[in-house]
Protein backbone atom coordinates (compact mmCIF):
# COMPACT_ATOMS: atom_id res chain seq x y z
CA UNK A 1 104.56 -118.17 63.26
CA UNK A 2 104.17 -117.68 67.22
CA UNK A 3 105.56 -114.39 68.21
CA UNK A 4 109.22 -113.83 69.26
CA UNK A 5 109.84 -111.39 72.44
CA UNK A 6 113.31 -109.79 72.17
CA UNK A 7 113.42 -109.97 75.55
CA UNK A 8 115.18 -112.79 78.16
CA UNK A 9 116.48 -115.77 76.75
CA UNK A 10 114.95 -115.36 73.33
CA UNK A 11 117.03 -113.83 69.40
CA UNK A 12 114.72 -111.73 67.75
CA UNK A 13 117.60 -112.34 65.05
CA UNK A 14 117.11 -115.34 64.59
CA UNK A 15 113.67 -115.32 64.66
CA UNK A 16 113.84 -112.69 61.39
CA UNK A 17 115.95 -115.70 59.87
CA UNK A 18 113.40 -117.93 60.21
CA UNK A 19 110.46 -115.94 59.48
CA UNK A 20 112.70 -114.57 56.03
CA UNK A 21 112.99 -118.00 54.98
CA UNK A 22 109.53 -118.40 55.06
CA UNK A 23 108.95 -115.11 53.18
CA UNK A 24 111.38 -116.12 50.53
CA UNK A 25 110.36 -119.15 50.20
CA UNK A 26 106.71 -117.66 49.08
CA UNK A 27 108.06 -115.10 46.94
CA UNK A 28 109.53 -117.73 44.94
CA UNK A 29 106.32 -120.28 44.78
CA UNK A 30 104.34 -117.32 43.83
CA UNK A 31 106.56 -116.13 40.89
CA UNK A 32 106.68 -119.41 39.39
CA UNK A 33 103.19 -119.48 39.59
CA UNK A 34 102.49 -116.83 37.37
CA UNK A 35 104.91 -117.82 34.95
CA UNK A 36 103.04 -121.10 34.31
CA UNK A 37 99.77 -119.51 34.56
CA UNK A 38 101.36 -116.80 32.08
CA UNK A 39 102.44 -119.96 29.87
CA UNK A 40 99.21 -121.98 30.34
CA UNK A 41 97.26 -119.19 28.83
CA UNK A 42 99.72 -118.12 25.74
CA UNK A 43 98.67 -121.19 24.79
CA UNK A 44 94.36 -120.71 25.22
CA UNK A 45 93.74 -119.44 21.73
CA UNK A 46 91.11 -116.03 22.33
CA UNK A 47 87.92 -116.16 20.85
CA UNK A 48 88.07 -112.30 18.49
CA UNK A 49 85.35 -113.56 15.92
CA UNK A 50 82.24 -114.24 18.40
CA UNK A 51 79.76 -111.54 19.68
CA UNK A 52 80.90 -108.89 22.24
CA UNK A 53 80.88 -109.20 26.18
CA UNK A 54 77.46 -110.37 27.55
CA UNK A 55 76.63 -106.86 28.95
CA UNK A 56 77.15 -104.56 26.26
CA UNK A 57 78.93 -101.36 27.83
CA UNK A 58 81.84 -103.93 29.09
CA UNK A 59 83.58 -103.51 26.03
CA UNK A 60 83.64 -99.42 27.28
CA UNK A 61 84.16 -100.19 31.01
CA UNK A 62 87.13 -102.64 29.72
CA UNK A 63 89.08 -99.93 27.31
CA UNK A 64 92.52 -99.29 28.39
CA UNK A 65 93.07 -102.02 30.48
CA UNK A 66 96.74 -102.95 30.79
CA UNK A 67 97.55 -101.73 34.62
CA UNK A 68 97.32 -103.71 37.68
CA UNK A 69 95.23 -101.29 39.97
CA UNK A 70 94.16 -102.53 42.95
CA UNK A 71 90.43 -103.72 43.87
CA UNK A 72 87.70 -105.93 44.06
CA UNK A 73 85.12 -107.31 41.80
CA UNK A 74 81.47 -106.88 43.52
CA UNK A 75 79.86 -110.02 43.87
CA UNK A 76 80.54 -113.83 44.19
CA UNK A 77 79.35 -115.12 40.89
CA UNK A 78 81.72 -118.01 39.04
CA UNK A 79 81.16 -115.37 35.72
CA UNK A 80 79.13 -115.69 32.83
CA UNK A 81 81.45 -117.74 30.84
CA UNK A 82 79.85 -121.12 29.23
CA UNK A 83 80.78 -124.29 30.87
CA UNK A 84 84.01 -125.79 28.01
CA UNK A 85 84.80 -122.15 26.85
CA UNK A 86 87.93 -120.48 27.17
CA UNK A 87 87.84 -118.04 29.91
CA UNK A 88 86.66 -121.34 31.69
CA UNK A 89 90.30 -122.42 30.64
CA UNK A 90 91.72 -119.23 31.91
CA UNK A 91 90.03 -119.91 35.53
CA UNK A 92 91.24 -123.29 35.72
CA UNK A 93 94.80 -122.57 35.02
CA UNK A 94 95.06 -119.76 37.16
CA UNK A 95 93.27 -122.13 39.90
CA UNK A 96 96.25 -124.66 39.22
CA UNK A 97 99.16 -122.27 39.38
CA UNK A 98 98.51 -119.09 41.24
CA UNK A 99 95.68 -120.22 43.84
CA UNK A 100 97.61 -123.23 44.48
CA UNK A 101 100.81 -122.15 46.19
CA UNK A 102 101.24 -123.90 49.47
CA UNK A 103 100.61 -120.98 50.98
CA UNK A 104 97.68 -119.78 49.46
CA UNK A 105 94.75 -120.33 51.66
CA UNK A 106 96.82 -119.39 54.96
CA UNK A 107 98.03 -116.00 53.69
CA UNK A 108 94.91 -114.76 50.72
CA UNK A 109 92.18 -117.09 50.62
CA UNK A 110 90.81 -115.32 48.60
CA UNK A 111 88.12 -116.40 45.93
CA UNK A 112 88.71 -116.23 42.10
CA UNK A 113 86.86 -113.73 41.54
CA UNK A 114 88.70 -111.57 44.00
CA UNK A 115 92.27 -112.67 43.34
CA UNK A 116 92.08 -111.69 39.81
CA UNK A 117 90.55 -108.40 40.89
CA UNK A 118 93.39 -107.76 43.34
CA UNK A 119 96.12 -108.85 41.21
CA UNK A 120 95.12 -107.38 37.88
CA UNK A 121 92.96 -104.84 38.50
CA UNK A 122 88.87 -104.57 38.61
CA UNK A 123 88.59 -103.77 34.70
CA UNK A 124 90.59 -107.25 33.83
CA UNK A 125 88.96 -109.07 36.33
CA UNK A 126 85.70 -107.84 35.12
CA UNK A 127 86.72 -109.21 31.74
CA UNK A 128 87.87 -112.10 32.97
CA UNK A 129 84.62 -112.96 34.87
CA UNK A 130 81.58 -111.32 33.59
CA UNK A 131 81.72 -111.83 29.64
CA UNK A 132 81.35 -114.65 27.95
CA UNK A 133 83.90 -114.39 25.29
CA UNK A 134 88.08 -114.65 25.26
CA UNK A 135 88.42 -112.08 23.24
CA UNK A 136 92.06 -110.77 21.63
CA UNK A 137 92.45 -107.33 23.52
CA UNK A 138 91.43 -109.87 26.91
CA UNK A 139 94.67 -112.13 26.47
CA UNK A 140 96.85 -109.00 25.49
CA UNK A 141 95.75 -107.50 28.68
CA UNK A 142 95.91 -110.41 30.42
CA UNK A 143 99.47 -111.28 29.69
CA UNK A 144 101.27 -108.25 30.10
CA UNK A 145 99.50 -107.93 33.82
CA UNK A 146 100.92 -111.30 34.38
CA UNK A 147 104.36 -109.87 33.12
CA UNK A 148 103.75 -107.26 35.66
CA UNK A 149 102.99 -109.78 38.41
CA UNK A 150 106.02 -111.70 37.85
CA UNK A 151 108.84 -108.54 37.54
CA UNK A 152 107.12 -107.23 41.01
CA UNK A 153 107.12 -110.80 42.88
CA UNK A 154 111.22 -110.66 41.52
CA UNK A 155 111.56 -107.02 43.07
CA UNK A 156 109.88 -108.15 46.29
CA UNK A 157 112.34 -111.42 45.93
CA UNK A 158 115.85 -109.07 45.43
CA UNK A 159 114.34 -107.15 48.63
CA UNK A 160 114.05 -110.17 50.29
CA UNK A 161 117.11 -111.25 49.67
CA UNK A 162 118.80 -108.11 50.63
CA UNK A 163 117.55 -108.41 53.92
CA UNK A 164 118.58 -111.26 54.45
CA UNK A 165 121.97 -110.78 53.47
CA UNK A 166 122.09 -107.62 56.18
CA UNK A 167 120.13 -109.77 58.98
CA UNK A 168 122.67 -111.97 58.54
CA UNK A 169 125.82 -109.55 58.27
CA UNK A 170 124.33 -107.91 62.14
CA UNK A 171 123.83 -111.00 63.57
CA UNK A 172 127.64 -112.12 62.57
CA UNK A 173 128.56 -109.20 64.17
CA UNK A 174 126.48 -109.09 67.08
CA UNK A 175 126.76 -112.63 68.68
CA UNK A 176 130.90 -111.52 69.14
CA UNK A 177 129.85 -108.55 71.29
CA UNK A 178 127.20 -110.54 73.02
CA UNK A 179 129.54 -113.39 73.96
CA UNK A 180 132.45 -110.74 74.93
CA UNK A 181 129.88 -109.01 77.50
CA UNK A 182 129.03 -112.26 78.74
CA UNK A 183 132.92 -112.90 79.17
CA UNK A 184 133.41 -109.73 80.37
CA UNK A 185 130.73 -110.47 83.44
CA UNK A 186 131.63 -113.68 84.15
CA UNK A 187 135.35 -112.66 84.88
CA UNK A 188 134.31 -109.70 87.49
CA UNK A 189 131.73 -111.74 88.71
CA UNK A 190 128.97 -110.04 87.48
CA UNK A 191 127.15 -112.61 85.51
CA UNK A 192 124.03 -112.15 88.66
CA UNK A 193 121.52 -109.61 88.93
CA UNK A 194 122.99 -107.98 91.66
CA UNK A 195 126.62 -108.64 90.50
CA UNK A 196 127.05 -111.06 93.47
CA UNK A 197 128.46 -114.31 91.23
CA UNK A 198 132.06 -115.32 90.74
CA UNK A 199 135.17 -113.34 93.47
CA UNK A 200 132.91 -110.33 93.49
CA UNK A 201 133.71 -107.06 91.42
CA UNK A 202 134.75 -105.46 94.43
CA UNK A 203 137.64 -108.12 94.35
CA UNK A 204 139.28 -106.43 91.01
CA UNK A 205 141.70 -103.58 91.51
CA UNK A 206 140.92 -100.44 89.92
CA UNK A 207 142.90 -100.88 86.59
CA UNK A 208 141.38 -104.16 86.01
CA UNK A 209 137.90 -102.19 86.16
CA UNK A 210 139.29 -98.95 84.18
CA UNK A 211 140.19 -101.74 81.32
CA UNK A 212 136.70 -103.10 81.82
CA UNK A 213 134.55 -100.11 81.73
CA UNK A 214 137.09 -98.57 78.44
CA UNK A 215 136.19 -101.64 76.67
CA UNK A 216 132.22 -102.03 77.31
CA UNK A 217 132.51 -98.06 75.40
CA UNK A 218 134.26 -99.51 72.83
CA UNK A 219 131.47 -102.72 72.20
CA UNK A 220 128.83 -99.81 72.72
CA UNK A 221 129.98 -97.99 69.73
CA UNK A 222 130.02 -101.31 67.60
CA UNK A 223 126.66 -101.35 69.04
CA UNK A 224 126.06 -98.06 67.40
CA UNK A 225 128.19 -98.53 64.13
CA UNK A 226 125.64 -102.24 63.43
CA UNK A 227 122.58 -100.15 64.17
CA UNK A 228 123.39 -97.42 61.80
CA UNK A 229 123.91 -99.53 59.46
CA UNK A 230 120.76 -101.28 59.71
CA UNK A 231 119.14 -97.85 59.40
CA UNK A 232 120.76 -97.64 55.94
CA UNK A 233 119.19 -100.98 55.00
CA UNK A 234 115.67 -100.10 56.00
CA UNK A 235 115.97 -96.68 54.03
CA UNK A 236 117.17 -98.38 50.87
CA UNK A 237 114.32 -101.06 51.03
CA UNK A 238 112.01 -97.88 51.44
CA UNK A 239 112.80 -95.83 48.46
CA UNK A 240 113.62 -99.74 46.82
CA UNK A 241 109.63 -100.67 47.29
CA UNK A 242 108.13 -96.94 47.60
CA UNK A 243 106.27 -97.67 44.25
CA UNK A 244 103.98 -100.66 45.91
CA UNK A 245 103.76 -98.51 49.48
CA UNK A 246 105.05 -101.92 51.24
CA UNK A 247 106.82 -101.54 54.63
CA UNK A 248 109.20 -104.37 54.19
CA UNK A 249 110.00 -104.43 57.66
CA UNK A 250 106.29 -104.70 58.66
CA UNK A 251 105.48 -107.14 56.38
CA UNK A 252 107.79 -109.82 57.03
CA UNK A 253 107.94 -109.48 60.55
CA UNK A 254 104.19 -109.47 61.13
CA UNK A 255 104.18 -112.38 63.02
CA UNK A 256 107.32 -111.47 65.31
CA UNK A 257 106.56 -108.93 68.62
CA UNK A 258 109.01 -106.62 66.80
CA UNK A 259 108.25 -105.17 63.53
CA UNK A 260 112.55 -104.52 63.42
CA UNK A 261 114.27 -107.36 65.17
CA UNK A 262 118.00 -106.40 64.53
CA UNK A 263 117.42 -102.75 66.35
CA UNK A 264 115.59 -104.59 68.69
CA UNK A 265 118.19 -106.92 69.50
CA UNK A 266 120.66 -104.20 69.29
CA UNK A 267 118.64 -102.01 71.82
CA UNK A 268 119.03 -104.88 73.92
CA UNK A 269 122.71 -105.30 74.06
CA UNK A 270 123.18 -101.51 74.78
CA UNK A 271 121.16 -101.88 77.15
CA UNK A 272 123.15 -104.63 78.62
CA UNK A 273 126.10 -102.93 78.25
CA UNK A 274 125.00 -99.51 79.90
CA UNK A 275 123.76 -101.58 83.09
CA UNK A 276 127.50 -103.66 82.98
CA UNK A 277 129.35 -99.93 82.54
CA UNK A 278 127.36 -98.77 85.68
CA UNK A 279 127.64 -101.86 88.06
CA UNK A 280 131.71 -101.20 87.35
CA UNK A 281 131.59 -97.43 87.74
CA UNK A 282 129.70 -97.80 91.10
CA UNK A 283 132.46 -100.43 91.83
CA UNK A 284 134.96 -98.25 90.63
CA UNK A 285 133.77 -95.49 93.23
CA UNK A 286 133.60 -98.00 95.89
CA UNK A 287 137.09 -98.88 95.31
């Protein structure tokens, strides 16, 4: 997504619609996808009776897996599995469901070898890649990290959704104040730089400007009142996702110039609003 200033004529509001959309929209691709992998491979029958991994202390390196720690796999090898066997299924279906998201090759690109390793952890993906047997304690393993996947891509998704729901509760709330500034400027006649538009704010009497200059405080403190609350918002997303150390903000907004789009917008407004309070004060003292 090309960047978004929050500057001039451009919303960084909007543009943290858009770019949520997009985020959601991934979230949601992503979670199916591991439920049909997950489904695909209830239904792989494991292979307990066979001989043990191909190296011999993999069985060792592979005891406890069930986690989803981070990592990566060294190497680029497809695996030792046998062309027809069944962790030859296992790569296939997770090639059909997870690696093929729309989205895939834009946002991981990763390889096989390393997607398994990030998403279930180097011990699984070791399994998974360097034996040559399906064995039981492999699918268990297997299956609950996919279990895992899926309840984190839905916590991610109710995140998501949250911020959405508050983008679009300050932006409700800001385009009122924004349009009543830009009312407010057009009937002083300060809608130019230099407040030279319209009859001229040195045209108003001095109650007209009083009424003015009362009510650009009163917009500033709705300023204040949406930004708080957007603070609120980012701290509950914080503790919500402290577990997977993922800025929220940061994360979906990577592609915008702001990494927080409503404050930034916000800042911009005040900012609007301090400049139209001083242009009438000075007025006021000419007057």
């Amino acid at each position: 997504m090309p960047a978004t200033h929050a500057d001039g004529g451009s919303d960084p509001v909007r543009a943290a619609r858009a770019a949520l959309r997009v985020e959601r929209r991934r979230v949601v691709d992503e979670r199916e996808a591991f439920r049909a992998f997950g489904a695909r491979v209830s239904s792989i029958p494991d292979e307990s009776v066979d001989s043990g991994p191909a190296d011999p202390a993999a069985a060792d390196r592979f005891a406890g897996v069930g986690g989803a720690a981070g990592g990566a796999v060294g190497g680029s090898g497809g695996g030792a599995a046998s062309p027809g066997s069944r962790l030859v299924a296992v790569r296939d279906a997770y090639r059909a469901t997870v690696m093929s998201v729309p989205h895939y090759e834009t946002e991981y690109d990763d390889t096989y070898e390393r997607s398994v390793a990030e998403e279930f952890g180097p011990e699984l993906a070791y399994a998974l890649t360097r034996t040559n047997r399906f064995h039981e304690e492999y699918k268990e393993s297997l299956l609950s990290a996919v279990e895992t996947a899926v309840r984190d891509r839905e916590a991610f998704l109710d995140a998501v959704e949250s911020e959405i729901e508050s983008v679009q509760r300050a932006g409700s709330r800001l385009d009122p104040i924004r349009s009543e500034v830009g009312a407010i400027e057009d009937e002083i006649g300060l809608t130019g730089s230099e407040g030279t538009d319209g009859a001229g704010v040195d045209d108003y009497g001095f109650g007209a400007l009083d009424a003015c200059r009362t009510r650009t405080g009163a917009l500033r403190d709705d300023c204040d009142r949406i930004a708080a609350r957007r603070q609120r918002v980012l701290a509950e997303h914080e503790r919500r996702l402290a577990t997977d150390h993922l800025d929220l903000p940061a994360y979906c907004y990577q592609g915008l110039d702001v990494t927080y789009p409503v404050l930034a917008a916000v800042g911009a407004l005040g900012d609007r609003l301090t400049s139209l309070r001083s242009r009438i004060e000075r007025a006021m003292g000419r007057g």
